[in-house]
N, C-alpha and C. Protein backbone atom coordinates (compact mmCIF):
# COMPACT_ATOMS: atom_id res chain seq x y z
N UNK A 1 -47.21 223.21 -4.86
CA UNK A 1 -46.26 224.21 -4.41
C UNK A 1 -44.89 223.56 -4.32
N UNK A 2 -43.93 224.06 -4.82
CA UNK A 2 -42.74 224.06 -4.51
C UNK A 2 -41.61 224.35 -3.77
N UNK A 3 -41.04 223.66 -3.05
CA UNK A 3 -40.39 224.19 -2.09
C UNK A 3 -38.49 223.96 -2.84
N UNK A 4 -37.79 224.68 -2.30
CA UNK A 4 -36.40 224.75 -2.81
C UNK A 4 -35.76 224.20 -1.02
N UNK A 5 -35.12 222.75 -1.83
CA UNK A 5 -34.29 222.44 -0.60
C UNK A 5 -33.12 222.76 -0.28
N UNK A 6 -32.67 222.92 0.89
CA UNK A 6 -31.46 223.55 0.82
C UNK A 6 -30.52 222.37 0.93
N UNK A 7 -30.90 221.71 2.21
CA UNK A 7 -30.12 220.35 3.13
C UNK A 7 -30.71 218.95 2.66
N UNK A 8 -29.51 218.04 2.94
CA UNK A 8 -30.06 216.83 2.64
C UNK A 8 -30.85 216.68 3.59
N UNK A 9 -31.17 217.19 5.45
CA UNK A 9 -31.85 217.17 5.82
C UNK A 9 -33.10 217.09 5.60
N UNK A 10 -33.76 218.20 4.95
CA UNK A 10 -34.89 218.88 4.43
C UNK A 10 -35.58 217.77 3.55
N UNK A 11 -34.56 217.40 2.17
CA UNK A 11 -34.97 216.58 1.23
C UNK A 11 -35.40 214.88 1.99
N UNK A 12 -35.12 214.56 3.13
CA UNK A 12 -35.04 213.55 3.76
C UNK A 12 -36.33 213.77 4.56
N UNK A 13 -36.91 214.71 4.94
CA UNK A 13 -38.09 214.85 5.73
C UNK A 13 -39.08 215.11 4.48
N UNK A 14 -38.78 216.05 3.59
CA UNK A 14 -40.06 216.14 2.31
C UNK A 14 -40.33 214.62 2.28
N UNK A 15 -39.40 213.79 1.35
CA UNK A 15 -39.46 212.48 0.94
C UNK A 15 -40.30 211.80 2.04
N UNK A 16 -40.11 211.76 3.38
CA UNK A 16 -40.42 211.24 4.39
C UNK A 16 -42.04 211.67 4.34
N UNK A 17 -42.17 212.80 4.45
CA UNK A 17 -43.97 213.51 4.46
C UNK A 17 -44.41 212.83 3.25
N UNK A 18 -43.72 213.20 2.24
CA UNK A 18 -44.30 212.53 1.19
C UNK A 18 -44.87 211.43 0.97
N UNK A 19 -43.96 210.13 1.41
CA UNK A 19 -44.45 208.44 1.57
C UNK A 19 -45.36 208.90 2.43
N UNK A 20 -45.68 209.46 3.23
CA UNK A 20 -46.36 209.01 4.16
C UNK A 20 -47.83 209.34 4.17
N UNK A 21 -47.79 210.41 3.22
CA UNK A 21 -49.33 211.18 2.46
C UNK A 21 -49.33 209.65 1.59
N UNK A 22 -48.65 209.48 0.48
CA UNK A 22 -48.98 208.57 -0.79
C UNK A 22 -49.66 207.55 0.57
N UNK A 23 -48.91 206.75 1.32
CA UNK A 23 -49.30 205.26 1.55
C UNK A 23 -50.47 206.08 2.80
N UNK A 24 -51.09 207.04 3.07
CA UNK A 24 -52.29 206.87 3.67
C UNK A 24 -53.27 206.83 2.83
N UNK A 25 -53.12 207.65 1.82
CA UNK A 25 -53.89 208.06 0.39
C UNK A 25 -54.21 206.11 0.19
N UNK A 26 -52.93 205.73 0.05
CA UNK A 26 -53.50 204.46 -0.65
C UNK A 26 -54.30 203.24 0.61
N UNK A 27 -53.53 203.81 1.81
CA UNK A 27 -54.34 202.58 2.69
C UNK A 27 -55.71 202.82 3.01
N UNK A 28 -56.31 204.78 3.00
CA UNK A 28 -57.90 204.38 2.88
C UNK A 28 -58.68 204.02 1.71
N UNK A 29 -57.80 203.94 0.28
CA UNK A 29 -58.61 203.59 -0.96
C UNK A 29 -58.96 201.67 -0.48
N UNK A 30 -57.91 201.28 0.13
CA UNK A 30 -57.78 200.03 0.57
C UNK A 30 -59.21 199.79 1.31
N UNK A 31 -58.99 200.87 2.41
CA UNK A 31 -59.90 199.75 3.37
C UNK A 31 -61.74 200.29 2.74
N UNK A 32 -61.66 201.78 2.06
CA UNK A 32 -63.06 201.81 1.07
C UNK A 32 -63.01 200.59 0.55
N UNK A 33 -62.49 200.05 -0.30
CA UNK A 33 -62.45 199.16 -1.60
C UNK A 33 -62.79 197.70 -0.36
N UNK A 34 -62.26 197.58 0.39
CA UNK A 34 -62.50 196.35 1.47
C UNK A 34 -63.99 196.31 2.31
N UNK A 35 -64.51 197.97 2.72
CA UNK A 35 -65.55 198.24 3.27
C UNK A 35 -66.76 197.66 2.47
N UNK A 36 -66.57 198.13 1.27
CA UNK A 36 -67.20 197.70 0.09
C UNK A 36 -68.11 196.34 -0.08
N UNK A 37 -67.02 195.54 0.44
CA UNK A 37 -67.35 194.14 0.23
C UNK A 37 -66.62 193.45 -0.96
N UNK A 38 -65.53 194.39 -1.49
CA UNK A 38 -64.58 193.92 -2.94
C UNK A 38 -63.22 193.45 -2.16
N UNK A 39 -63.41 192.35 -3.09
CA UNK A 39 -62.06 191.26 -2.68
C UNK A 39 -61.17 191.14 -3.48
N UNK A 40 -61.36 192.29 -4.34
CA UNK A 40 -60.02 191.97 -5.47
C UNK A 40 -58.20 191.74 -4.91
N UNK A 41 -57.88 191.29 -6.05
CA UNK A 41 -56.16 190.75 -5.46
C UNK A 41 -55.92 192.00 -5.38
N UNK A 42 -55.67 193.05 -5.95
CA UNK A 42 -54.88 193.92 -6.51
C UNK A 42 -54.94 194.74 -5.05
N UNK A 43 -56.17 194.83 -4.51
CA UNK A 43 -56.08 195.50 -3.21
C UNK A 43 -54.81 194.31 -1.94
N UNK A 44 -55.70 193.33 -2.18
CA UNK A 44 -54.80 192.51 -1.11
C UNK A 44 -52.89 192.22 -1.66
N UNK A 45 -52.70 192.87 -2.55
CA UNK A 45 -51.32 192.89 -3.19
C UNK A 45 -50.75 194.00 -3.05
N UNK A 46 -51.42 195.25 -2.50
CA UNK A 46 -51.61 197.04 -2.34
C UNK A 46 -50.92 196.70 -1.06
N UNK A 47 -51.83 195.80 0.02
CA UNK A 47 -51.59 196.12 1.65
C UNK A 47 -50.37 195.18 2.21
N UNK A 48 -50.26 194.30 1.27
CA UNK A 48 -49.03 193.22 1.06
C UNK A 48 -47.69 194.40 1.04
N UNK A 49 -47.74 195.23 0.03
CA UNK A 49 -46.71 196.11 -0.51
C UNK A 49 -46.60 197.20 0.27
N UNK A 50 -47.63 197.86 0.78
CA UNK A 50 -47.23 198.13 2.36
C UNK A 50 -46.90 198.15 3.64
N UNK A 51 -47.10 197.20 3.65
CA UNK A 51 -46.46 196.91 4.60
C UNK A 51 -45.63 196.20 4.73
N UNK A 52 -44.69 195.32 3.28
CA UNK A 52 -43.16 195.60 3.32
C UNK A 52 -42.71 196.77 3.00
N UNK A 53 -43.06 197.44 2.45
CA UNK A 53 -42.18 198.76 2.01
C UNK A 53 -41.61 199.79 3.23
N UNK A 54 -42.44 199.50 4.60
CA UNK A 54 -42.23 200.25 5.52
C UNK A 54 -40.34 199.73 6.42
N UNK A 55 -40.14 198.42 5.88
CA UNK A 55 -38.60 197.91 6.04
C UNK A 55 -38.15 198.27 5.56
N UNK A 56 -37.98 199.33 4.24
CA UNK A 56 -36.88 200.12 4.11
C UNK A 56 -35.76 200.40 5.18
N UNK A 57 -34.69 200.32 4.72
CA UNK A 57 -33.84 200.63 6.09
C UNK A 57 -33.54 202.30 5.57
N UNK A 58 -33.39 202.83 6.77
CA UNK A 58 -32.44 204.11 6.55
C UNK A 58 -30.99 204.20 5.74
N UNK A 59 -30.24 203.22 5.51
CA UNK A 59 -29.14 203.10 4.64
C UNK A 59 -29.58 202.82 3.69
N UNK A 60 -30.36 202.37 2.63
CA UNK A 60 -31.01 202.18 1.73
C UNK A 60 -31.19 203.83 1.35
N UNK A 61 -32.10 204.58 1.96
CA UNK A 61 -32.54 205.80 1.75
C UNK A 61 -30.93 206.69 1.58
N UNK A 62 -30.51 206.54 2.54
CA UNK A 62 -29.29 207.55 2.30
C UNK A 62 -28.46 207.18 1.01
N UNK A 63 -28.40 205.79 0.43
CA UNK A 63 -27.41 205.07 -0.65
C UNK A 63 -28.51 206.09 -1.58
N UNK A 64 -29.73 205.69 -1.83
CA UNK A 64 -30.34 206.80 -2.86
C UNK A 64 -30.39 208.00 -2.90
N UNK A 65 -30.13 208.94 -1.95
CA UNK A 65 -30.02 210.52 -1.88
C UNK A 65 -28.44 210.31 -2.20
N UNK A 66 -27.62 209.71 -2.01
CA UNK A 66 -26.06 209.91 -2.00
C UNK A 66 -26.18 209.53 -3.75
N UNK A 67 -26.80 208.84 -4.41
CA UNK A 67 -27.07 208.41 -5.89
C UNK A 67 -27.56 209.72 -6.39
N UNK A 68 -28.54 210.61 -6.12
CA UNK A 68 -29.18 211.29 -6.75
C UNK A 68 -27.86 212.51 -6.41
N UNK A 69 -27.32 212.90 -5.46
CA UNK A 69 -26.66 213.80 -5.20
C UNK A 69 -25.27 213.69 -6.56
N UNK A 70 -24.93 212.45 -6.92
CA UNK A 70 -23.83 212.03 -7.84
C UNK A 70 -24.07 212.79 -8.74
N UNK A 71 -25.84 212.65 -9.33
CA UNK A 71 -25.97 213.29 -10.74
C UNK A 71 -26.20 214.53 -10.51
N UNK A 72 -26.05 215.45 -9.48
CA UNK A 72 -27.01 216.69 -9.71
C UNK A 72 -25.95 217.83 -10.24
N UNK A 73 -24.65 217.68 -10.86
CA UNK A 73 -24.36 218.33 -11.73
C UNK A 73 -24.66 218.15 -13.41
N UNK A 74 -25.04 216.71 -13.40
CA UNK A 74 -25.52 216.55 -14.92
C UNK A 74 -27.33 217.38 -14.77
N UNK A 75 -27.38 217.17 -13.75
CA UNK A 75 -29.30 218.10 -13.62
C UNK A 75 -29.42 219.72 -14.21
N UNK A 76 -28.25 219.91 -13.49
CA UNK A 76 -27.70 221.69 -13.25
C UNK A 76 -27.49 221.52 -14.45
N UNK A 77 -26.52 221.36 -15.12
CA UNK A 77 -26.33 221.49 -16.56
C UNK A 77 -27.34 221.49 -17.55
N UNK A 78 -27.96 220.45 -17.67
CA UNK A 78 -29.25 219.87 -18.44
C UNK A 78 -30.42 221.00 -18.75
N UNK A 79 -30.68 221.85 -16.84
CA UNK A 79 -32.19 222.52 -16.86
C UNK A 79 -31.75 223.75 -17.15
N UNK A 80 -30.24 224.16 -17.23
CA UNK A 80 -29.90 225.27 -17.46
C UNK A 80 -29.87 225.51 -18.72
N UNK A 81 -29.50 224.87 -19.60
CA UNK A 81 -28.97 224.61 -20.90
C UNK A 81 -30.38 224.67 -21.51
N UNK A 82 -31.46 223.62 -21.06
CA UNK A 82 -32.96 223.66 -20.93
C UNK A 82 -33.43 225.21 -20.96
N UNK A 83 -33.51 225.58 -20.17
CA UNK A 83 -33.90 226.86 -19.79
C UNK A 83 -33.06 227.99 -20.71
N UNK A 84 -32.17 228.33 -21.31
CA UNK A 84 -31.43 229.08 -21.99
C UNK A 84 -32.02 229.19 -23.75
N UNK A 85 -33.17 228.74 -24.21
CA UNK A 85 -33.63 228.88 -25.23
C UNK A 85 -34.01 227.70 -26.33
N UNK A 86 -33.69 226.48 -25.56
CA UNK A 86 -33.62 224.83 -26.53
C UNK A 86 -35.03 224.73 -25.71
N UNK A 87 -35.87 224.64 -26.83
CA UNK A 87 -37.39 224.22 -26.47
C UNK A 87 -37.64 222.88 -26.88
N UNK A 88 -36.75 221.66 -27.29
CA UNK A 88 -36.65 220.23 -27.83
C UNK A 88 -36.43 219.69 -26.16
N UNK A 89 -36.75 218.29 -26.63
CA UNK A 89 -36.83 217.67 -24.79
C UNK A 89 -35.31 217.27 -25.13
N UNK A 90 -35.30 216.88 -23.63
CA UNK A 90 -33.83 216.51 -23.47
C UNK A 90 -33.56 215.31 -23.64
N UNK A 91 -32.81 214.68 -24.03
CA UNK A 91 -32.20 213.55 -24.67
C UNK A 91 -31.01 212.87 -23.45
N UNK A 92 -30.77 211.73 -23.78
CA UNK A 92 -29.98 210.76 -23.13
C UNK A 92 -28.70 210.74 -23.85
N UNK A 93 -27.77 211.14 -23.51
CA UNK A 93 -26.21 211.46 -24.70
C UNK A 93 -25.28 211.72 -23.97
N UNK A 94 -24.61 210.95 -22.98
CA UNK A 94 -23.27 211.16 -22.32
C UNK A 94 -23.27 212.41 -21.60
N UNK A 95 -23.95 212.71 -21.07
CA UNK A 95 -23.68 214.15 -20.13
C UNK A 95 -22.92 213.59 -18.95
N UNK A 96 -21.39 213.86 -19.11
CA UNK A 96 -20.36 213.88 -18.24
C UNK A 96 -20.48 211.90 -18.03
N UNK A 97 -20.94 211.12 -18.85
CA UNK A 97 -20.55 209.92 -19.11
C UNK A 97 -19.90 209.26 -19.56
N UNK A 98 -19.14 210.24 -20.08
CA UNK A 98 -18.07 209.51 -20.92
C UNK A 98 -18.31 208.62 -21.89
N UNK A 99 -19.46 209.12 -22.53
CA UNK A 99 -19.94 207.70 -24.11
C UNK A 99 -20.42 208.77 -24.86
């Protein structure tokens, strides 16, 4: 389901629900895969990566919504233009880049 955000608020709490479904999703595949009796790295490199990833700082997060906010007139343009009858994927070609 799709939701239409209005506020950077909004987009800041989705994102937020979001990590927070993915890294439970992944910390009980973890502790199955550990219950198990499996010692693979890849798990112990999983719980490593979670639990740095949770130091994200909040300025970090806002520098990337303030990044994504830069492009979202090349987006608007793109899905509109998209949407108006060009059934070819979209391509990488200076949209408002100046190249």
């Amino acid at each position: 389901m799709l939701k239409k955000v209005k506020t950077k608020g909004e987009a800041i709490q989705l994102l937020k629900v979001h990590m927070q479904n993915a890294e439970n999703i992944m910390r009980n595949i973890i502790k199955m895969q550990q219950s198990n009796g499996t010692k693979k790295r890849i798990f112990t490199i999983m719980t490593d990566w979670l639990n740095t990833i949770s130091t994200v700082t909040n300025e970090k997060i806002r520098e990337t919504l303030y990044n994504i906010e830069q492009f979202r007139p090349d987006v608007v343009n793109l899905t509109s233009a998209n949407g108006s009858g060009s059934s070819g994927p979209v391509t990488q070609g200076g949209a408002g880049k100046g190249g």
